[in-house]
N, C-alpha and C. Protein backbone atom coordinates (compact mmCIF):
# COMPACT_ATOMS: atom_id res chain seq x y z
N UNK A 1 19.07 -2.89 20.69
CA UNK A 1 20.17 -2.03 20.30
C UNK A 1 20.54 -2.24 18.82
N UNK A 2 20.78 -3.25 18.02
CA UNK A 2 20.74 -3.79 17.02
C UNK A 2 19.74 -3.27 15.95
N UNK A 3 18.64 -3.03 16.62
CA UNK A 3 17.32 -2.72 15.43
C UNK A 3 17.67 -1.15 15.35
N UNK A 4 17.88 -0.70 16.48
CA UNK A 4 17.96 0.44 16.18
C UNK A 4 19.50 1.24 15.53
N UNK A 5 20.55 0.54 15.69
CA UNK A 5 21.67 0.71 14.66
C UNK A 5 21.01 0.41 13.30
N UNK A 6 20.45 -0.61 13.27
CA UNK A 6 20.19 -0.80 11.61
C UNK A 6 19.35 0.17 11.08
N UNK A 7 18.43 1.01 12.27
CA UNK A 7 17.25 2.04 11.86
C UNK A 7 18.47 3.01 11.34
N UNK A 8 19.40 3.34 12.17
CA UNK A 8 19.99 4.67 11.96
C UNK A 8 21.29 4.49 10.77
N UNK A 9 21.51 3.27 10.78
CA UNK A 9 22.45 3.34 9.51
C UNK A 9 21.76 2.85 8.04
N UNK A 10 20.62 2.68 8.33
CA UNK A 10 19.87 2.46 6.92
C UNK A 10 19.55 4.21 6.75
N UNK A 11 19.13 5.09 7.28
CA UNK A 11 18.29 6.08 7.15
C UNK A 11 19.45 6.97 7.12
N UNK A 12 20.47 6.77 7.51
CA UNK A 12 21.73 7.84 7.13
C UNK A 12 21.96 7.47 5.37
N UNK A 13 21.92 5.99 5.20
CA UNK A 13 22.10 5.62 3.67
C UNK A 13 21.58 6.21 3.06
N UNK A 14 19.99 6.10 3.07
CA UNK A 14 19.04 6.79 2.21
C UNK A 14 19.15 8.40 1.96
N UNK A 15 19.44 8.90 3.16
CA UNK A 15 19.78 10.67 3.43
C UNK A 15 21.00 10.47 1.84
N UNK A 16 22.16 9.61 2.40
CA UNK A 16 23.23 9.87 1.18
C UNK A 16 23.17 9.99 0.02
N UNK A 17 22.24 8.49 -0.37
CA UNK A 17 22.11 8.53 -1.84
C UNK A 17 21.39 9.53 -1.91
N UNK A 18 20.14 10.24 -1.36
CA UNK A 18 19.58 10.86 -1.73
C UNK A 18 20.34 12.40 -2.15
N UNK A 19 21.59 12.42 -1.62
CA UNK A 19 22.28 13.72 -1.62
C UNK A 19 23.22 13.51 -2.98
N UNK A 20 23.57 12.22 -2.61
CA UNK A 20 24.55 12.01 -3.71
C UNK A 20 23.66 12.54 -5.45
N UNK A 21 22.30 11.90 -5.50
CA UNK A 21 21.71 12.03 -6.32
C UNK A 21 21.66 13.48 -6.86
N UNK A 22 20.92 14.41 -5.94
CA UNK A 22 20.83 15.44 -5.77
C UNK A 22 22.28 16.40 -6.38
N UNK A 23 23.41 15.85 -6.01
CA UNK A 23 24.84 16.77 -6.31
C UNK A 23 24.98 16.34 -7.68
N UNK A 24 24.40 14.94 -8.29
CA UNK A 24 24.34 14.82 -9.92
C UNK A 24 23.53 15.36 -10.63
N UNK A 25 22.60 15.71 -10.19
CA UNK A 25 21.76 17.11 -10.95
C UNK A 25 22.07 18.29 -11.44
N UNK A 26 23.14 18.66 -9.93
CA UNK A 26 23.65 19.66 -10.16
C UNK A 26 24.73 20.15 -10.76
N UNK A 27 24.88 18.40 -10.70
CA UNK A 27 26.26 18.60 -11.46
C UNK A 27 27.41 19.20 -10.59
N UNK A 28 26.88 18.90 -9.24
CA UNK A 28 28.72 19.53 -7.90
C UNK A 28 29.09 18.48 -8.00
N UNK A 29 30.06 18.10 -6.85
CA UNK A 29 31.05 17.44 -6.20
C UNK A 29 29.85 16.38 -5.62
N UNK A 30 30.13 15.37 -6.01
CA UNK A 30 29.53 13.89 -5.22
C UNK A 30 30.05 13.04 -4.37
N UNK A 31 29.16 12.43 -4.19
CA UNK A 31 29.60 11.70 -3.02
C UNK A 31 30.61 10.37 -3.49
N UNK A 32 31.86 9.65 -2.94
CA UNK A 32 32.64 8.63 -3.48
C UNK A 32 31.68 7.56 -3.37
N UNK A 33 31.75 7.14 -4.36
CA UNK A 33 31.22 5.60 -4.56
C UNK A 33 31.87 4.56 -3.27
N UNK A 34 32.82 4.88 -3.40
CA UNK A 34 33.84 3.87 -1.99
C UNK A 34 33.10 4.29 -0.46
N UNK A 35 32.40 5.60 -0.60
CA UNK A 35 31.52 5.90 0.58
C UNK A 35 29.95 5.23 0.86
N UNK A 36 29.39 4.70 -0.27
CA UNK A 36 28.08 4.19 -0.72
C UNK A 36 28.42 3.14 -0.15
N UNK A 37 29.48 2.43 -0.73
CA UNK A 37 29.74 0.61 -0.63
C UNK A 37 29.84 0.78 1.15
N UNK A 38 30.64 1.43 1.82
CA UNK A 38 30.71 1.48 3.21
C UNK A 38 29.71 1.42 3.65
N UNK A 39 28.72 2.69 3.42
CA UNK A 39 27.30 2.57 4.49
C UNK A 39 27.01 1.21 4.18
N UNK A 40 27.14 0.71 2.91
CA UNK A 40 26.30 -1.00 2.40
C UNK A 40 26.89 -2.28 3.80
N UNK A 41 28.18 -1.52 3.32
CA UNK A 41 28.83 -2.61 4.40
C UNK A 41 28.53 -2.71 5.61
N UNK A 42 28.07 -1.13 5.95
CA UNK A 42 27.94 -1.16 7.41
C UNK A 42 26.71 -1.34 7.70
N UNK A 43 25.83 -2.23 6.94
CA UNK A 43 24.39 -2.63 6.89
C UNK A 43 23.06 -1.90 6.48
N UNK A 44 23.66 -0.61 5.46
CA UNK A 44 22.98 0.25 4.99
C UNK A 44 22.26 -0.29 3.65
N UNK A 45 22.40 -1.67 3.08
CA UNK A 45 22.01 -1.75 1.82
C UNK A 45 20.61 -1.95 1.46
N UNK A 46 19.75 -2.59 2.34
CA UNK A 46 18.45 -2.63 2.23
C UNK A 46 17.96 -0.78 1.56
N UNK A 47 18.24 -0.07 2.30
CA UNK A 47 17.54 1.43 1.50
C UNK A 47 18.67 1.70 0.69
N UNK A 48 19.55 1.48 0.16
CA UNK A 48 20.72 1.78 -0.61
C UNK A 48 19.72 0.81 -1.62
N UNK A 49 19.80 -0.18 -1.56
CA UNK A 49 18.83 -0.60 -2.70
C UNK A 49 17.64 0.28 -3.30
N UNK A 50 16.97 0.18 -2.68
CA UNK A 50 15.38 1.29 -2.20
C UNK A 50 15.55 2.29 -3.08
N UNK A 51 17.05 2.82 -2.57
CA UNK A 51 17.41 4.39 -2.93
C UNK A 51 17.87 4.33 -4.44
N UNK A 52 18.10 3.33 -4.68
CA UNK A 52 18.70 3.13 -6.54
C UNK A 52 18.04 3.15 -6.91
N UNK A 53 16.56 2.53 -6.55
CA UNK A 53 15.11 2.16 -7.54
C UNK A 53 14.28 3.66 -7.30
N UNK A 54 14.34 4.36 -6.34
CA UNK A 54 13.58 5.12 -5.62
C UNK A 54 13.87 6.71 -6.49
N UNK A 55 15.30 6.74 -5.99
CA UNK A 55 15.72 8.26 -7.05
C UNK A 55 16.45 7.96 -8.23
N UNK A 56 16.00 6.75 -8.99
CA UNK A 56 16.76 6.01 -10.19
C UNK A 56 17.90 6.90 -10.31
N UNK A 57 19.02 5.71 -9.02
CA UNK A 57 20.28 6.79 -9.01
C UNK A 57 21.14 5.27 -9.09
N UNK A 58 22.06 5.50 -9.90
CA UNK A 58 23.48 4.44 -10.17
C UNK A 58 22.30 3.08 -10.44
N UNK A 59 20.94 3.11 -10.38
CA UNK A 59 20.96 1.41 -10.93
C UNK A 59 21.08 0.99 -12.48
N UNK A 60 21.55 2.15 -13.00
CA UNK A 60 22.06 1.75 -14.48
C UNK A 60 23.76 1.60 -14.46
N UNK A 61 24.32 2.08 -13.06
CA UNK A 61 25.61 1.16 -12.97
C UNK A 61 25.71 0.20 -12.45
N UNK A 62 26.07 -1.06 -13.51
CA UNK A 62 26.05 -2.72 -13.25
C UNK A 62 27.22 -3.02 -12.67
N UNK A 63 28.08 -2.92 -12.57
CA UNK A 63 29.17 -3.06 -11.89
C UNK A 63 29.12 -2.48 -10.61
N UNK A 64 28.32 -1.23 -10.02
CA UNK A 64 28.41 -0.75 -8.83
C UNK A 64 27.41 -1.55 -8.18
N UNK A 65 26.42 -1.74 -8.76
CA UNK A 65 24.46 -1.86 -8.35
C UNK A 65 25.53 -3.73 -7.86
N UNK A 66 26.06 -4.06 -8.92
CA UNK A 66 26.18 -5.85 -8.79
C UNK A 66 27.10 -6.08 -7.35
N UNK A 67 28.13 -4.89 -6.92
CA UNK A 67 28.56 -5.15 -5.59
C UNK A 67 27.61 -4.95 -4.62
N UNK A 68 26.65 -3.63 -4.79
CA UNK A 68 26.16 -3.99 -3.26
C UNK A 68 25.15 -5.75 -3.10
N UNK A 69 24.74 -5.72 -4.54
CA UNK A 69 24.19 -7.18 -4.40
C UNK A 69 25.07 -8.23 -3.57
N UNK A 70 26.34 -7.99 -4.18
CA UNK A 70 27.22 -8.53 -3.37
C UNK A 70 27.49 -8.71 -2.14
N UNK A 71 26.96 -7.54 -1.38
CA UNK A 71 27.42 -7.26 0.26
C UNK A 71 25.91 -7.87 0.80
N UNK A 72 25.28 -7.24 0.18
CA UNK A 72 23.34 -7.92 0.18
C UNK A 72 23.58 -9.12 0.53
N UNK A 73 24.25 -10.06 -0.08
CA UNK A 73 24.03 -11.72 -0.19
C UNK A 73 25.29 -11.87 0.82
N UNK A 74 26.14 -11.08 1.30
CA UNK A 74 27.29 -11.67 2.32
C UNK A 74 26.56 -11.47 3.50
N UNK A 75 25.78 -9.91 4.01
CA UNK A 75 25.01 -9.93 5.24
C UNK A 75 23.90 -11.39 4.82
N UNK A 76 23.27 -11.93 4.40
CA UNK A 76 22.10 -12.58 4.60
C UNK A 76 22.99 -13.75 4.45
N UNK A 77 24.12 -14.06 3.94
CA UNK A 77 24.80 -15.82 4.50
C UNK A 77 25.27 -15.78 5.90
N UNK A 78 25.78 -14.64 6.42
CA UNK A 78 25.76 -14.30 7.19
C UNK A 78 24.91 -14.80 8.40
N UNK A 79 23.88 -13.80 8.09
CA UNK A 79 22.65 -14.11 9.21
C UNK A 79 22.17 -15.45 8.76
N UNK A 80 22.04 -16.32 8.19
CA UNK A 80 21.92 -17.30 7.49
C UNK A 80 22.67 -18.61 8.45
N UNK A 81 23.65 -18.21 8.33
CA UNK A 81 24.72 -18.93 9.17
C UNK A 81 24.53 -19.18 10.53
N UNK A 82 24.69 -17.74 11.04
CA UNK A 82 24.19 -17.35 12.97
C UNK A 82 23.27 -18.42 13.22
N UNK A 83 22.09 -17.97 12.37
CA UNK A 83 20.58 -18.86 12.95
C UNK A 83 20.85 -19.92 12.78
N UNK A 84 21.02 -20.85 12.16
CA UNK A 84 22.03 -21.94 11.89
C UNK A 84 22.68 -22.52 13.10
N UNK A 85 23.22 -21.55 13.72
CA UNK A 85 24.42 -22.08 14.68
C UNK A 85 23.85 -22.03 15.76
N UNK A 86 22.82 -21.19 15.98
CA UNK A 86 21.81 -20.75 17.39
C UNK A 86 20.65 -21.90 17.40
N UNK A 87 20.46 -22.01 16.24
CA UNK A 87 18.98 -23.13 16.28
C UNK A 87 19.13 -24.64 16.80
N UNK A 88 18.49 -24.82 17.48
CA UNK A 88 18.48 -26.01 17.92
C UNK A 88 17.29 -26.50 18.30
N UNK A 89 17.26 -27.64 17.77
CA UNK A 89 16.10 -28.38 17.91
C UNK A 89 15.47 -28.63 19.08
N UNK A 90 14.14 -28.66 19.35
CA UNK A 90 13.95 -29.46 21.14
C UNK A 90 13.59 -30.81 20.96
């Protein structure tokens, strides 16, 4: 159940940036930045990364690009932690 939340909230990410990108071309109405950081939060950042390098979109903003790094390194202390707490030696 897990793999597949992460399938569907990574691949909704990628859909975004990819739209978000897309509405800066055009120069419409974009997507909130405060909406990007969410999908990140909500474990979207692996293709939110992807998607910065991919449609060279916001990775020339250092201040935005440096939070999701941010959320990047809180999920993986995170999981970091769990296994940690689950592992046990035989």
């Amino acid at each position: 159940m897990l793999l597949l939340y992460l399938a569907l909230i990574n691949l909704l990410t990628w859909h975004t940036w990819r739209l978000d990108k897309k509405y800066a071309v055009m120069r419409e109405k974009r997507v909130p930045e405060r909406t990007l950081l969410t999908l990140c939060v909500l474990g979207g950042w692996p293709f939110a990364l992807i998607g910065a390098q991919v449609f060279r979109h916001k990775s020339s903003k250092k201040a935005f690009i440096h939070k999701v790094y941010l959320i990047a390194g809180f999920h993986v202390a995170i999981l970091c932690a769990t296994l940690l707490l689950l592992w046990r030696p035989v």
